[in-house]
C-alpha atoms as a PDB file:
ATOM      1  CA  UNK A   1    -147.237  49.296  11.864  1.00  0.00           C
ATOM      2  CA  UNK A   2    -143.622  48.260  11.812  1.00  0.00           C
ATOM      3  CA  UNK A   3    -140.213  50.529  11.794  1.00  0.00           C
ATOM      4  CA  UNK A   4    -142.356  53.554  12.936  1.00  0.00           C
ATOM      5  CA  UNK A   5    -144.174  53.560   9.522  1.00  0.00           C
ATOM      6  CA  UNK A   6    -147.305  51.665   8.036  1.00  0.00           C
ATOM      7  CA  UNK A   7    -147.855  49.649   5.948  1.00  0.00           C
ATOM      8  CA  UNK A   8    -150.510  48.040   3.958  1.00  0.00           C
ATOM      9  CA  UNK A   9    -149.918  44.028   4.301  1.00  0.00           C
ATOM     10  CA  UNK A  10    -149.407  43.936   0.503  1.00  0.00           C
ATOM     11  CA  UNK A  11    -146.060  45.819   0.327  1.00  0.00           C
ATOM     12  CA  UNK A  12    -144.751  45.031   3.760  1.00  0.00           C
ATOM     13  CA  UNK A  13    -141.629  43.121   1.923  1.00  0.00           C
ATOM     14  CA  UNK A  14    -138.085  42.448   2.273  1.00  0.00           C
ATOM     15  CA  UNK A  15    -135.994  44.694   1.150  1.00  0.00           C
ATOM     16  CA  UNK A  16    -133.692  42.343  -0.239  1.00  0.00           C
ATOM     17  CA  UNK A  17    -135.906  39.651  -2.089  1.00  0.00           C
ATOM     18  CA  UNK A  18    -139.078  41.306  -2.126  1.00  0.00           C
ATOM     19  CA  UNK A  19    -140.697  38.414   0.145  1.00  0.00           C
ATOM     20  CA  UNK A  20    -143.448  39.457   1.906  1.00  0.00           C
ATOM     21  CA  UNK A  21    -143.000  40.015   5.747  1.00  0.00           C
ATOM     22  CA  UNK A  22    -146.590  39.931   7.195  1.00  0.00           C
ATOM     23  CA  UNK A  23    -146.479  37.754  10.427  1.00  0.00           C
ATOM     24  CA  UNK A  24    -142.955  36.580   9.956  1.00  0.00           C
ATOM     25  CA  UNK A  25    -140.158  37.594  11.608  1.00  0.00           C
ATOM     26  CA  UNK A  26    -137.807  39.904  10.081  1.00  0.00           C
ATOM     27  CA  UNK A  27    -134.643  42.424  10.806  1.00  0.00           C
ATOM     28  CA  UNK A  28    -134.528  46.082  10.555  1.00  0.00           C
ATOM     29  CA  UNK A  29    -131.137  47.668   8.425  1.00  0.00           C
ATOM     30  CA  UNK A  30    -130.915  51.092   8.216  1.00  0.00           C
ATOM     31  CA  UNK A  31    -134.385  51.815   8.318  1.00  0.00           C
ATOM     32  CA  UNK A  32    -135.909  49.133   6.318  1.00  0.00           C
ATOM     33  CA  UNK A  33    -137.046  45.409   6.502  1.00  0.00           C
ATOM     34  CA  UNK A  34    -135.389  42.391   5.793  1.00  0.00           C
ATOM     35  CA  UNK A  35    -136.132  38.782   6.089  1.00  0.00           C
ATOM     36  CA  UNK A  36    -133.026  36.551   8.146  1.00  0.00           C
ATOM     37  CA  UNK A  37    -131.749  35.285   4.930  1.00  0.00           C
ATOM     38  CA  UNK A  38    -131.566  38.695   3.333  1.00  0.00           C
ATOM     39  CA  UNK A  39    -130.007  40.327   6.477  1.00  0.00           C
ATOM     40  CA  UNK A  40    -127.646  37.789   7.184  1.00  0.00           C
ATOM     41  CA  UNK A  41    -126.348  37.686   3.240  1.00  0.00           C
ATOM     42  CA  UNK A  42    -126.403  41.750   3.819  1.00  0.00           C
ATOM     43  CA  UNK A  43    -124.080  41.511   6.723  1.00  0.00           C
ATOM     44  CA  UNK A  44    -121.490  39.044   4.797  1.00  0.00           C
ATOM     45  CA  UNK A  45    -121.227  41.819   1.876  1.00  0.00           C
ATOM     46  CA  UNK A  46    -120.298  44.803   4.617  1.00  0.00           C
ATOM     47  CA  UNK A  47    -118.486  43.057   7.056  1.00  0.00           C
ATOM     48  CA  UNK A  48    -114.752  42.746   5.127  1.00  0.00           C
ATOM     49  CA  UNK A  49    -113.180  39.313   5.686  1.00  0.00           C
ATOM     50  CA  UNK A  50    -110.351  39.980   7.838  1.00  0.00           C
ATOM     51  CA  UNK A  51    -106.774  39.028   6.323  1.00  0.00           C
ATOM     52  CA  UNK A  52    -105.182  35.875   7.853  1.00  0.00           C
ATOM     53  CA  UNK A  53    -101.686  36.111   9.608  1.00  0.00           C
ATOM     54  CA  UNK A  54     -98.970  35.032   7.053  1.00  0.00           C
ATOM     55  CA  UNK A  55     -97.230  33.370  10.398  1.00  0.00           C
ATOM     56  CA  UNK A  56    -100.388  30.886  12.287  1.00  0.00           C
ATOM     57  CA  UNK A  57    -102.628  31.808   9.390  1.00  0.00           C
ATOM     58  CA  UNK A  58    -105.571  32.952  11.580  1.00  0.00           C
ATOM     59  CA  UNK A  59    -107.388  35.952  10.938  1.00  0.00           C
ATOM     60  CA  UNK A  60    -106.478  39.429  11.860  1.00  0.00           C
ATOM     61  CA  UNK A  61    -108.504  40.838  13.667  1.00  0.00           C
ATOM     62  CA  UNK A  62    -106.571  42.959  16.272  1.00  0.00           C
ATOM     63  CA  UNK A  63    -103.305  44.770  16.413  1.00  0.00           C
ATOM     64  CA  UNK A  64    -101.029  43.459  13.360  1.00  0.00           C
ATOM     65  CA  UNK A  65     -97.438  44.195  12.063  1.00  0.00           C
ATOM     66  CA  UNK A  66     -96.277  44.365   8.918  1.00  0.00           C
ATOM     67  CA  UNK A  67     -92.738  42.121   7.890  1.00  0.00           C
ATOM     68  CA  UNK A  68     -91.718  42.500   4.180  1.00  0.00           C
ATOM     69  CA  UNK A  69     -95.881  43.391   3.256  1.00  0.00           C
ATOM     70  CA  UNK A  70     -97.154  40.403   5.203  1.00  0.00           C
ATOM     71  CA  UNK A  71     -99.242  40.929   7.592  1.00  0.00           C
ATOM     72  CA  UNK A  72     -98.888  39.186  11.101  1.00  0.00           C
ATOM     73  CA  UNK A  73    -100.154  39.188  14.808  1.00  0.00           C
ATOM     74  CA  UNK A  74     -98.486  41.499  16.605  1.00  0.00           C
ATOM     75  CA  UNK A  75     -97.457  38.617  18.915  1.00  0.00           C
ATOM     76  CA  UNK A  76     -96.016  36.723  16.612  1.00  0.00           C
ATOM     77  CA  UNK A  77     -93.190  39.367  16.085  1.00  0.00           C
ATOM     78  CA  UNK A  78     -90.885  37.317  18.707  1.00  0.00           C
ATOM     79  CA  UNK A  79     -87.388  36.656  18.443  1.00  0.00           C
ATOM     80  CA  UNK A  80     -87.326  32.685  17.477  1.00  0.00           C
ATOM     81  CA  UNK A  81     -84.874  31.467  19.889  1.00  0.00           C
ATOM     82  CA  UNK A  82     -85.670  33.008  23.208  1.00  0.00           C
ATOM     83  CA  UNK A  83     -89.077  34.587  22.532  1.00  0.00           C
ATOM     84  CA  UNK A  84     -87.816  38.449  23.168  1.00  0.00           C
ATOM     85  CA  UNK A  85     -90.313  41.053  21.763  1.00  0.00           C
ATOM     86  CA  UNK A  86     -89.114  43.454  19.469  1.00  0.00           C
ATOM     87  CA  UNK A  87     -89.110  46.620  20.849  1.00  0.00           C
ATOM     88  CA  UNK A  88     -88.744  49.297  18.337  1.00  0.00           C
ATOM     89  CA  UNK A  89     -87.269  47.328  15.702  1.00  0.00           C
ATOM     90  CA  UNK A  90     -83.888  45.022  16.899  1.00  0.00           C
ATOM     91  CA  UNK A  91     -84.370  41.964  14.884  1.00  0.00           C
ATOM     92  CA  UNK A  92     -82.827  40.302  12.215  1.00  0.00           C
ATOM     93  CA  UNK A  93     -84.056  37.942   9.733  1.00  0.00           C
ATOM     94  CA  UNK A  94     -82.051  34.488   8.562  1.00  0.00           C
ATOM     95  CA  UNK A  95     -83.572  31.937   6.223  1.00  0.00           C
ATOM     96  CA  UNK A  96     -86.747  33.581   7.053  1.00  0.00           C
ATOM     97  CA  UNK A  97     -87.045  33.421  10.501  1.00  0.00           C
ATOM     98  CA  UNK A  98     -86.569  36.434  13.056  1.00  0.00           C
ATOM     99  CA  UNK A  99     -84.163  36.561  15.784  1.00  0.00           C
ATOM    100  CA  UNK A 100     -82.995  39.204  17.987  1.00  0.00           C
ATOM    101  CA  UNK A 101     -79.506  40.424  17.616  1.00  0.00           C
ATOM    102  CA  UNK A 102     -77.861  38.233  20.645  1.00  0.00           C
ATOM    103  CA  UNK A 103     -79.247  35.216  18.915  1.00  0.00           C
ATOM    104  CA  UNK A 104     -78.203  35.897  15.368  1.00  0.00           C
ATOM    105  CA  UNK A 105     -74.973  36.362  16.195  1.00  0.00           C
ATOM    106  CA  UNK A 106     -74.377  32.888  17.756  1.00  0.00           C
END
């Protein structure tokens, strides 16, 4: 008996490599067995890699904005000089940094 069904010991396998699972410890995925190396490779391949933050370079894993189709933390969209947030837009870019409008003008 495992995963509400039976089994005979022969073809109670992973799912994933075929190993057999009798007496071992294993993980359930949608309804069927897998051994820890199996599920852990099976949660790598669904579980997208989140995009890093073209500012620290971190992953993204939150809230994000997108400046000129990079993606970055939506913390990081500060003016440079005095740290302002951008409130509904208000900033302006020079030799690729982002100030607000009282400090690009100085």
């Amino acid at each position: 008996n495992a995963l509400g069904h039976h089994y005979h010991p022969n073809h109670f396998n992973c799912t994933g490599c075929g190993r057999n699972l009798v007496g071992l410890v294993y993980k359930e995925d949608e309804g069927e067995p897998y051994c820890n190396s199996c599920k852990e490779a099976r949660v790598r391949l669904i579980t997208p890699a989140a995009e890093p933050c073209a500012k620290c370079k971190k992953p993204i894993t939150g809230e994000f904005v997108v400046l000129k189709g990079q993606k970055m933390h939506a913390e990081h969209f500060r003016c440079e000089e005095c740290g302002c947030e951008f409130k509904g837009g208000g900033c302006r870019e020079y030799e690729g940094r982002l100030y607000c409008n009282d400090d690009y003008n100085k």
